[in-house]
N, C-alpha and C. Protein backbone atom coordinates (compact mmCIF):
# COMPACT_ATOMS: atom_id res chain seq x y z
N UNK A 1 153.51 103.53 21.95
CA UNK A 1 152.21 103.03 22.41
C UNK A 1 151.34 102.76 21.19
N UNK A 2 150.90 101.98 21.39
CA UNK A 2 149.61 101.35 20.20
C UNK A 2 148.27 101.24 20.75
N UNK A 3 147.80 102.37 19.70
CA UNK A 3 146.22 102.45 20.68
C UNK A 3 145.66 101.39 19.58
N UNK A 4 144.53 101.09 20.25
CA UNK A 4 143.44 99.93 20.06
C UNK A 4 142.94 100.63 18.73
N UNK A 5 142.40 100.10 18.08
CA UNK A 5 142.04 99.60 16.69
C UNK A 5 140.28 99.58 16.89
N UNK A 6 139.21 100.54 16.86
CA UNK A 6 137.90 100.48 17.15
C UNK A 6 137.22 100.11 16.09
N UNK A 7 136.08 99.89 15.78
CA UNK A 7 134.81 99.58 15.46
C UNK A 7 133.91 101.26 15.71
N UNK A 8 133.93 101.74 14.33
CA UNK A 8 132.29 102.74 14.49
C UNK A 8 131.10 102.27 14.55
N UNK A 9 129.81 102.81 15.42
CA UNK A 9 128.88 102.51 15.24
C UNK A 9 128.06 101.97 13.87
N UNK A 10 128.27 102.98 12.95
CA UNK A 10 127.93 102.40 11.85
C UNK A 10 128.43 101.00 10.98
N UNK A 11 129.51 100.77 11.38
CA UNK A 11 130.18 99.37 11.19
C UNK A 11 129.95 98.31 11.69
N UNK A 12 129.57 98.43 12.75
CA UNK A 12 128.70 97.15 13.18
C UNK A 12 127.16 96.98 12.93
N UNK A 13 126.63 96.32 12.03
CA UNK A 13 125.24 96.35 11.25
C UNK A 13 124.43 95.07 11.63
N UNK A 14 123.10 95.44 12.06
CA UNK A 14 122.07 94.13 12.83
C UNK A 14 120.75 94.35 11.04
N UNK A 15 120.87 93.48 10.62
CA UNK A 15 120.45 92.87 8.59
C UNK A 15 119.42 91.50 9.23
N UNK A 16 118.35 92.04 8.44
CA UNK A 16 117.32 90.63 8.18
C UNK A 16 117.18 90.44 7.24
N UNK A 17 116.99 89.33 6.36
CA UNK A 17 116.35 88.95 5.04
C UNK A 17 114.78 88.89 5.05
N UNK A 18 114.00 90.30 5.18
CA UNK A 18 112.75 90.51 5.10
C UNK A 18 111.79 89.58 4.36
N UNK A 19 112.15 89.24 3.15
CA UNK A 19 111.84 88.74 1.56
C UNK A 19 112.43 87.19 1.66
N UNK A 20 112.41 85.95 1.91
CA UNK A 20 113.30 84.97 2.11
C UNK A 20 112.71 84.50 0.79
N UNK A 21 111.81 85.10 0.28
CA UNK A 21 111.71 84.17 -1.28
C UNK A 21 112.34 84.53 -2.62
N UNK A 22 112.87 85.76 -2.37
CA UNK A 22 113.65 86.37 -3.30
C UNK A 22 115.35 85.10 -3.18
N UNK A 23 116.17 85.22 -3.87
CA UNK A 23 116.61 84.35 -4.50
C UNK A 23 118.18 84.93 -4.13
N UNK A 24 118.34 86.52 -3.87
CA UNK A 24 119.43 86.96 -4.01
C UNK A 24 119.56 87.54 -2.75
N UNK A 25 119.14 86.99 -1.65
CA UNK A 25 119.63 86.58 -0.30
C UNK A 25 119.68 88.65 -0.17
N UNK A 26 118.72 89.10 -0.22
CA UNK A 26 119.05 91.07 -0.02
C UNK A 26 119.00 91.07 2.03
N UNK A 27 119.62 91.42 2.39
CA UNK A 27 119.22 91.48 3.63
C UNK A 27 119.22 93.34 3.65
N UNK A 28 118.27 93.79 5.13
CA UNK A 28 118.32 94.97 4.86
C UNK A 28 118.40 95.17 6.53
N UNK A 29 118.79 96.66 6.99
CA UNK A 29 118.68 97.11 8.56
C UNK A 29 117.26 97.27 9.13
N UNK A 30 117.58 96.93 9.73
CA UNK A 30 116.19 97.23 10.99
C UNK A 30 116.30 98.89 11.08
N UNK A 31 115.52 99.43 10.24
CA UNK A 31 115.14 101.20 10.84
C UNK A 31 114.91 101.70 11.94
N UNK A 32 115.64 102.46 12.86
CA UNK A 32 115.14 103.20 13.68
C UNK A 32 116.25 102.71 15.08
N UNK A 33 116.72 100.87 15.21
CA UNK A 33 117.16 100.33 16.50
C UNK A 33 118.83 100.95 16.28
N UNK A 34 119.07 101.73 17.37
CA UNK A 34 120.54 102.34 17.20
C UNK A 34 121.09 101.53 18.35
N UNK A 35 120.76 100.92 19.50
CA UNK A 35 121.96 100.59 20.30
C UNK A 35 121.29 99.07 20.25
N UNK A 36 122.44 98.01 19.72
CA UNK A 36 122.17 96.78 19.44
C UNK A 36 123.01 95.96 20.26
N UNK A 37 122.74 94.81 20.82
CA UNK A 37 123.97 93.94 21.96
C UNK A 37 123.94 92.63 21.03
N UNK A 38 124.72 91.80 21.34
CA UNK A 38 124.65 90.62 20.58
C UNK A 38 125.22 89.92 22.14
N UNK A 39 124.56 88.67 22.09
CA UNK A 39 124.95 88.14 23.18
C UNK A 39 125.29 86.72 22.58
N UNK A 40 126.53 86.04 23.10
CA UNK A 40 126.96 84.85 22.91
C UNK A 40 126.61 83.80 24.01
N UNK A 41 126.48 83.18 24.38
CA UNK A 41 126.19 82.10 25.84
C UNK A 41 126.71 80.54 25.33
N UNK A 42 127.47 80.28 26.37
CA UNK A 42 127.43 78.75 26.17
C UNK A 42 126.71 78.24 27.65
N UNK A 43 126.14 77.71 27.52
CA UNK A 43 125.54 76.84 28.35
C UNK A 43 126.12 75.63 29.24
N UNK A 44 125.90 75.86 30.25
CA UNK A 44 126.99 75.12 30.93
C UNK A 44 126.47 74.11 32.44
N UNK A 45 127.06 72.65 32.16
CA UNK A 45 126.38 71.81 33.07
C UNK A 45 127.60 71.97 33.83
N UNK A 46 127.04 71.41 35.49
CA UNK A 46 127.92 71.37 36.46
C UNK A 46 127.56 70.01 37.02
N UNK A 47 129.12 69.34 37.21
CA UNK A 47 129.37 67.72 37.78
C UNK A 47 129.81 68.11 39.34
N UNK A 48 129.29 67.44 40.66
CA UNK A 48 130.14 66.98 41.32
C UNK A 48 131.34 65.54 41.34
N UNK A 49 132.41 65.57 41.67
CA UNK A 49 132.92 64.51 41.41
C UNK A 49 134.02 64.61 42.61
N UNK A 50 133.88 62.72 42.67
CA UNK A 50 134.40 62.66 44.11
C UNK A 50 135.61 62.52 44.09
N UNK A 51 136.55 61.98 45.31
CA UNK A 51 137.80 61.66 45.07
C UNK A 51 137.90 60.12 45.72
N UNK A 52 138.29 59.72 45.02
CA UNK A 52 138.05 57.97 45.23
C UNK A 52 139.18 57.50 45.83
N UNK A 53 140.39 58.17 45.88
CA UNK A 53 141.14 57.90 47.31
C UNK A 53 141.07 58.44 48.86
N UNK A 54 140.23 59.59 48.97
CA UNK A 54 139.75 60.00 49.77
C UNK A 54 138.46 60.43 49.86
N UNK A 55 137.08 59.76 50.44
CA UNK A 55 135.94 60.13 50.01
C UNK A 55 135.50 61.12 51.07
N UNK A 56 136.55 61.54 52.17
CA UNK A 56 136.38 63.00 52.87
C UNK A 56 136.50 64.18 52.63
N UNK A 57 136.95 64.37 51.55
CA UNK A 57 137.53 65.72 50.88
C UNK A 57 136.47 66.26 49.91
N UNK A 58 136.29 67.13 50.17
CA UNK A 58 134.96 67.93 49.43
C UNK A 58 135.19 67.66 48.00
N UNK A 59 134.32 67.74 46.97
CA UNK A 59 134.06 67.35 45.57
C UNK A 59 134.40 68.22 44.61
N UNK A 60 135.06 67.79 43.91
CA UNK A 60 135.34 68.77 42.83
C UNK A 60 134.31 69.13 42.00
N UNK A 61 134.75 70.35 41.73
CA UNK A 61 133.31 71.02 40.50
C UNK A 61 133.97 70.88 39.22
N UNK A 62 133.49 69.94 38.22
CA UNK A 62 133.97 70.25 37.26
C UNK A 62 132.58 70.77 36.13
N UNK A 63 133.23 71.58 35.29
CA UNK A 63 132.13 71.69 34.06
C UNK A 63 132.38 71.82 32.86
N UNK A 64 131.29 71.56 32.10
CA UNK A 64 131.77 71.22 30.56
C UNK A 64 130.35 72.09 29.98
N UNK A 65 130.96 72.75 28.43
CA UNK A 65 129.58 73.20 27.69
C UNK A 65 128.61 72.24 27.31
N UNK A 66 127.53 72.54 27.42
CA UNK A 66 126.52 71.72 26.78
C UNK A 66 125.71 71.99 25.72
N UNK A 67 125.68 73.68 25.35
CA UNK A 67 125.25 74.01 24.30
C UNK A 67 125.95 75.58 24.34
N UNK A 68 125.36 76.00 22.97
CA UNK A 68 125.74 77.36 22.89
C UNK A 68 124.79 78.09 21.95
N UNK A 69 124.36 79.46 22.18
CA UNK A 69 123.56 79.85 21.63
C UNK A 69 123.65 82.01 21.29
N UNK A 70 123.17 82.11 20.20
CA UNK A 70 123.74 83.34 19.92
C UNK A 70 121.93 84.49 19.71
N UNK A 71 122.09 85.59 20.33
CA UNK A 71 121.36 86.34 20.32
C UNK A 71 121.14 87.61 20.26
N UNK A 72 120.45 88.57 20.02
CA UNK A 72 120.57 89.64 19.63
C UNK A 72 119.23 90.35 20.57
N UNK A 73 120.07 91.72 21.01
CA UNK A 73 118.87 92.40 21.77
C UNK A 73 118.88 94.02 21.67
N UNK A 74 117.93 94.30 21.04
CA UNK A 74 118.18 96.44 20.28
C UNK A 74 117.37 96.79 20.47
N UNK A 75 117.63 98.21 20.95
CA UNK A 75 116.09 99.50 21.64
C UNK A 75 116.61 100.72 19.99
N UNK A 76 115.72 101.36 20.61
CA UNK A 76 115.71 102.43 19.43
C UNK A 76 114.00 103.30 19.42
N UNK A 77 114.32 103.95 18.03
CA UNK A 77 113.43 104.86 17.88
C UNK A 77 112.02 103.38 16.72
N UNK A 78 110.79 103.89 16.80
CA UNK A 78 110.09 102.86 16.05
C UNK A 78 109.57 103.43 15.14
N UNK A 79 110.55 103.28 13.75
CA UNK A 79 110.88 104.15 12.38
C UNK A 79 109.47 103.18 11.57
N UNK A 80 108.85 103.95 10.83
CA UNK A 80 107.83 103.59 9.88
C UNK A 80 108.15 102.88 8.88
N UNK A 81 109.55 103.07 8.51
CA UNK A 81 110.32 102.33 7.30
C UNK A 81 110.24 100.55 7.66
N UNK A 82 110.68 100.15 9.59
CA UNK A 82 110.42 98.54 9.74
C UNK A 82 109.00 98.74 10.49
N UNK A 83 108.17 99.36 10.24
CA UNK A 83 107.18 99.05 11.14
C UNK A 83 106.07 97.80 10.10
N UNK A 84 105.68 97.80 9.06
CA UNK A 84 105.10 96.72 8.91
C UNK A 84 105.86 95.26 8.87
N UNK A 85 107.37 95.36 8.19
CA UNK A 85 107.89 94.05 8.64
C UNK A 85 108.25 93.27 9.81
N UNK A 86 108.50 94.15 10.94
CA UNK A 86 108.74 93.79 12.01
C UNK A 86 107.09 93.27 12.42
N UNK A 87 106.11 94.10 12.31
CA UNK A 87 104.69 93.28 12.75
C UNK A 87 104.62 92.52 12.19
N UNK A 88 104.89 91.73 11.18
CA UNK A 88 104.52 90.74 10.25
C UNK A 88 105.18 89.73 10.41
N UNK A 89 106.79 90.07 10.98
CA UNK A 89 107.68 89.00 11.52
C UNK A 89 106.99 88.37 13.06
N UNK A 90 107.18 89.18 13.94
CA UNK A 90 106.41 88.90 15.15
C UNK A 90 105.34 87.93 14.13
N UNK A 91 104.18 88.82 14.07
CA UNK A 91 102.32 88.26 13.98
C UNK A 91 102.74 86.18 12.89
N UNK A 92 103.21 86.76 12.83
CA UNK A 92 103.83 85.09 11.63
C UNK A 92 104.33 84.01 12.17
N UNK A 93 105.34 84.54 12.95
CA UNK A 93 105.90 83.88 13.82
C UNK A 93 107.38 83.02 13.33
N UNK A 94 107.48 83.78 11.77
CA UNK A 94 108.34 82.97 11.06
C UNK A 94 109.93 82.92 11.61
N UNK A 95 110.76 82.32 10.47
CA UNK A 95 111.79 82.26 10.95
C UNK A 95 112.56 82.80 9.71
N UNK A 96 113.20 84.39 10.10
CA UNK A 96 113.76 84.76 8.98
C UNK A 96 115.10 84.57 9.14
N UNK A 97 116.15 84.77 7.80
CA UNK A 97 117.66 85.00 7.93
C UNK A 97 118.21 86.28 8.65
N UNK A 98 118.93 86.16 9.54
CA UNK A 98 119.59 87.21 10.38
C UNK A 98 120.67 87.52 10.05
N UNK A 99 121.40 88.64 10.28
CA UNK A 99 123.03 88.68 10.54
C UNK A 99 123.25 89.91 11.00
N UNK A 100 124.57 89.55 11.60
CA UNK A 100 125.59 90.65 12.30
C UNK A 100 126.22 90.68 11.80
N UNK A 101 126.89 91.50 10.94
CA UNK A 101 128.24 92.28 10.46
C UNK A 101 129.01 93.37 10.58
N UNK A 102 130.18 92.97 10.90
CA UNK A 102 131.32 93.83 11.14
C UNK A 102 132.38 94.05 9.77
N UNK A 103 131.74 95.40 10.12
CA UNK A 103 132.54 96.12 8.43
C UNK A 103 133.67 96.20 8.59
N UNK A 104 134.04 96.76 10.06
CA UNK A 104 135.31 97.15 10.05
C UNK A 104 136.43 96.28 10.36
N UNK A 105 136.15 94.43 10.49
CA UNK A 105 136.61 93.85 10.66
C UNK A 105 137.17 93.29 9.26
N UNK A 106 135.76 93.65 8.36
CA UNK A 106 135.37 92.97 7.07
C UNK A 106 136.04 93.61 6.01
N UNK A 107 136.84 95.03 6.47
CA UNK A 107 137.69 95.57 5.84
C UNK A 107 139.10 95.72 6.13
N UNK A 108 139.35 95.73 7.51
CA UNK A 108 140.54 95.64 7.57
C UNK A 108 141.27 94.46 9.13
N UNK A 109 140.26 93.80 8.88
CA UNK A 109 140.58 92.79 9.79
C UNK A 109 141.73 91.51 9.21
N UNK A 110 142.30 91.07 9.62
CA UNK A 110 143.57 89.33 8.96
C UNK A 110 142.61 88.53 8.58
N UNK A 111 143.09 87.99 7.49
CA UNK A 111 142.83 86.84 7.27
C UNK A 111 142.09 85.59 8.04
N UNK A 112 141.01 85.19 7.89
CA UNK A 112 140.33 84.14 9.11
C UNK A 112 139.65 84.98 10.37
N UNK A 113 139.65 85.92 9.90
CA UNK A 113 139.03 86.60 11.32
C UNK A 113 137.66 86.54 10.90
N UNK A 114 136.50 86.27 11.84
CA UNK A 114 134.87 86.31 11.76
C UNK A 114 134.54 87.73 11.61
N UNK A 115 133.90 87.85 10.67
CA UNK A 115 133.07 89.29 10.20
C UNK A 115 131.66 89.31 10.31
N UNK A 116 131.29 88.21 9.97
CA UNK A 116 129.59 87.82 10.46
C UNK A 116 129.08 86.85 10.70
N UNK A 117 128.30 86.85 11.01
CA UNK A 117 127.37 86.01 11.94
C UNK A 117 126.04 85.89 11.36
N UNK A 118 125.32 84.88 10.64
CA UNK A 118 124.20 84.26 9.91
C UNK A 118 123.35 83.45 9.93
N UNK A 119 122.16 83.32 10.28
CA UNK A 119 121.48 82.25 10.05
C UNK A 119 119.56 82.52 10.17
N UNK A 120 119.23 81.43 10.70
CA UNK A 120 117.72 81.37 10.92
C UNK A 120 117.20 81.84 12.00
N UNK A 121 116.90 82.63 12.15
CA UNK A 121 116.82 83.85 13.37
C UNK A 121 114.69 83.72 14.00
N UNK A 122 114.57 84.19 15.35
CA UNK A 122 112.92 84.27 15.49
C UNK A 122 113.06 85.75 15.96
N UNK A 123 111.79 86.49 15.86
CA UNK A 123 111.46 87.56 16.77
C UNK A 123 111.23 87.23 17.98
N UNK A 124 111.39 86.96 18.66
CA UNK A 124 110.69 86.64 20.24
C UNK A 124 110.12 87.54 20.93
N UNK A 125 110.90 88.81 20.78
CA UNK A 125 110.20 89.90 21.85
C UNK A 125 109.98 90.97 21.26
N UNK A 126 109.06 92.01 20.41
CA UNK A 126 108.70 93.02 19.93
C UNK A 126 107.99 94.04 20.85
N UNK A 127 108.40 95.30 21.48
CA UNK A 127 108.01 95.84 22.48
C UNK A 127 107.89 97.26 22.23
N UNK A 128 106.88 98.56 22.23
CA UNK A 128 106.83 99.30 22.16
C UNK A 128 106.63 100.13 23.53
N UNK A 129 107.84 101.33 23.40
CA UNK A 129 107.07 102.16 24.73
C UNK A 129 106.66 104.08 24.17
N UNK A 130 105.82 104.47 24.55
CA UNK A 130 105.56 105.66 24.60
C UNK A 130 106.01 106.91 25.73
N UNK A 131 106.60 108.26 25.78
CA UNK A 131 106.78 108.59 26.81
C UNK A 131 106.15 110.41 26.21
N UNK A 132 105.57 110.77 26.87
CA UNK A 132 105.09 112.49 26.39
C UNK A 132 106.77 112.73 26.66
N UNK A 133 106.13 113.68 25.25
CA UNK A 133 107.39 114.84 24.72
C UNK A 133 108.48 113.88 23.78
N UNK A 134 108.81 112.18 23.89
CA UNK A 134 109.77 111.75 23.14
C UNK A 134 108.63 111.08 21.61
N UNK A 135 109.54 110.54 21.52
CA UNK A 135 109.31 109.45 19.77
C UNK A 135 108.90 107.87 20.46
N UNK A 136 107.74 107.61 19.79
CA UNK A 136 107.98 105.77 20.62
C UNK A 136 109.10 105.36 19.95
N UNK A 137 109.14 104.38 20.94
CA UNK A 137 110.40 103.76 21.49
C UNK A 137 110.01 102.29 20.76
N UNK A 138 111.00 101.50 20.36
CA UNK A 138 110.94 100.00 20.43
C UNK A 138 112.35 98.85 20.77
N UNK A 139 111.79 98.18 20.89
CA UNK A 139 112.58 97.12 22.23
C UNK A 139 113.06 95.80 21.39
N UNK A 140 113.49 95.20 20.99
CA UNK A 140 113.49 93.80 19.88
C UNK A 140 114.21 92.64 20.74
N UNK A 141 114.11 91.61 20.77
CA UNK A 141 114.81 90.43 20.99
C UNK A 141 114.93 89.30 20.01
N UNK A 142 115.96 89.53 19.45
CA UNK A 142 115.81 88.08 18.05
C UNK A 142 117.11 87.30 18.69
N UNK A 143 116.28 85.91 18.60
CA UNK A 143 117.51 84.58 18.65
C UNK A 143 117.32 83.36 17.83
N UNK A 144 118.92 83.56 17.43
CA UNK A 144 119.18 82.51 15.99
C UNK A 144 118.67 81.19 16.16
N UNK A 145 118.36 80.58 15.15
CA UNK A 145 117.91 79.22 15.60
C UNK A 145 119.12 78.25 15.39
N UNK A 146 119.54 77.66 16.12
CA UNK A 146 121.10 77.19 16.27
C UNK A 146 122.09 78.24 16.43
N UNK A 147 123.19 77.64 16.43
CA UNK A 147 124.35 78.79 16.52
C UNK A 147 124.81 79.13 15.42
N UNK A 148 124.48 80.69 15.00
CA UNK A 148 124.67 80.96 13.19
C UNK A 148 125.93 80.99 12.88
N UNK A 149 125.85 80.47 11.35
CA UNK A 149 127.18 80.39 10.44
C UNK A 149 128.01 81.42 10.45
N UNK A 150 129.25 81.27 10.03
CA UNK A 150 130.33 82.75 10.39
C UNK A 150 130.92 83.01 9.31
N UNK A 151 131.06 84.19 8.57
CA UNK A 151 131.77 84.17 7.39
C UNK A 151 133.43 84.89 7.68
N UNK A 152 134.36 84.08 7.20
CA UNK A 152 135.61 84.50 7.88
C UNK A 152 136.35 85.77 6.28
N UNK A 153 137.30 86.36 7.05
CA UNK A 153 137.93 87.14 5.97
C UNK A 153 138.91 86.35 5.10
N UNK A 154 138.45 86.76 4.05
CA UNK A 154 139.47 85.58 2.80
C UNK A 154 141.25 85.99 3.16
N UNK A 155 142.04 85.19 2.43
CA UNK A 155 142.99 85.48 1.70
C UNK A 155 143.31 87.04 1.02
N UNK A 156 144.05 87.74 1.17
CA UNK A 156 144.24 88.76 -0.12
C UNK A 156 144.40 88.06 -1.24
């Protein structure tokens, strides 16, 4: 039997480029967000289409993508370490560099396999909650602007 091959938490890493004027591309973690989703979507139109030898027969559904779009959505604790960049991202409204990386792909994954995921990212949703007796809480929604670049695993 061959068990499955996992991913640790710590190996899968959600990195912004805080600084986009610095030169040497530093990206750093978001402090505090421990459970992160990444969501992929393609977007998808739906055709009816008839049958032109028989126009009694119910219509076929066909569908095709029409776009595709990649996003990111993380709760967590709201660590002091991102608390002014994350307000400053929100309040700005800018558009920083994002990425998802997979270490453990990025280390022992084949050749051509995707390890990350990159690009021009927005804050959209910055959300704080409070509850007596816990730590506030915060909520994030960032989505890439296009569908971000992928860096594949080289050659040995």
């Amino acid at each position: 039997m061959a068990r499955a091959k996992t991913a640790n938490f710590e190996e899968m890493v959600l990195e912004v480029e805080f600084d986009p004027v610095s030169d040497e591309g530093v990206f750093t973690p978001i402090c505090g967000m421990i459970d992160v989703t990444i969501n992929r979507t393609s977007n998808v139109d739906t055709s009816e289409v008839p049958d032109c030898d028989d126009e009694s027969l119910p219509l076929s559904i066909e569908k095709q993508v029409r776009s595709q779009e990649v996003s990111i959505s993380a709760t967590g604790s709201w660590a002091l370490q991102s608390h002014q960049k994350m307000m400053n991202w929100w309040r700005t409204s800018a558009t920083l560099n994002a990425r998802i990386r997979n270490k453990k792909v990025e280390a022992e994954g084949e050749t051509g396999d995707i390890y990350e995921e990159s690009g021009p990212a927005l804050l959209v949703n910055l959300n704080n909650g409070r509850t007596k007796g816990t730590k506030v809480t915060a909520e994030i929604d960032i989505q890439f602007d296009g569908v971000p670049d992928v860096t594949t695993k080289p050659a040995p």
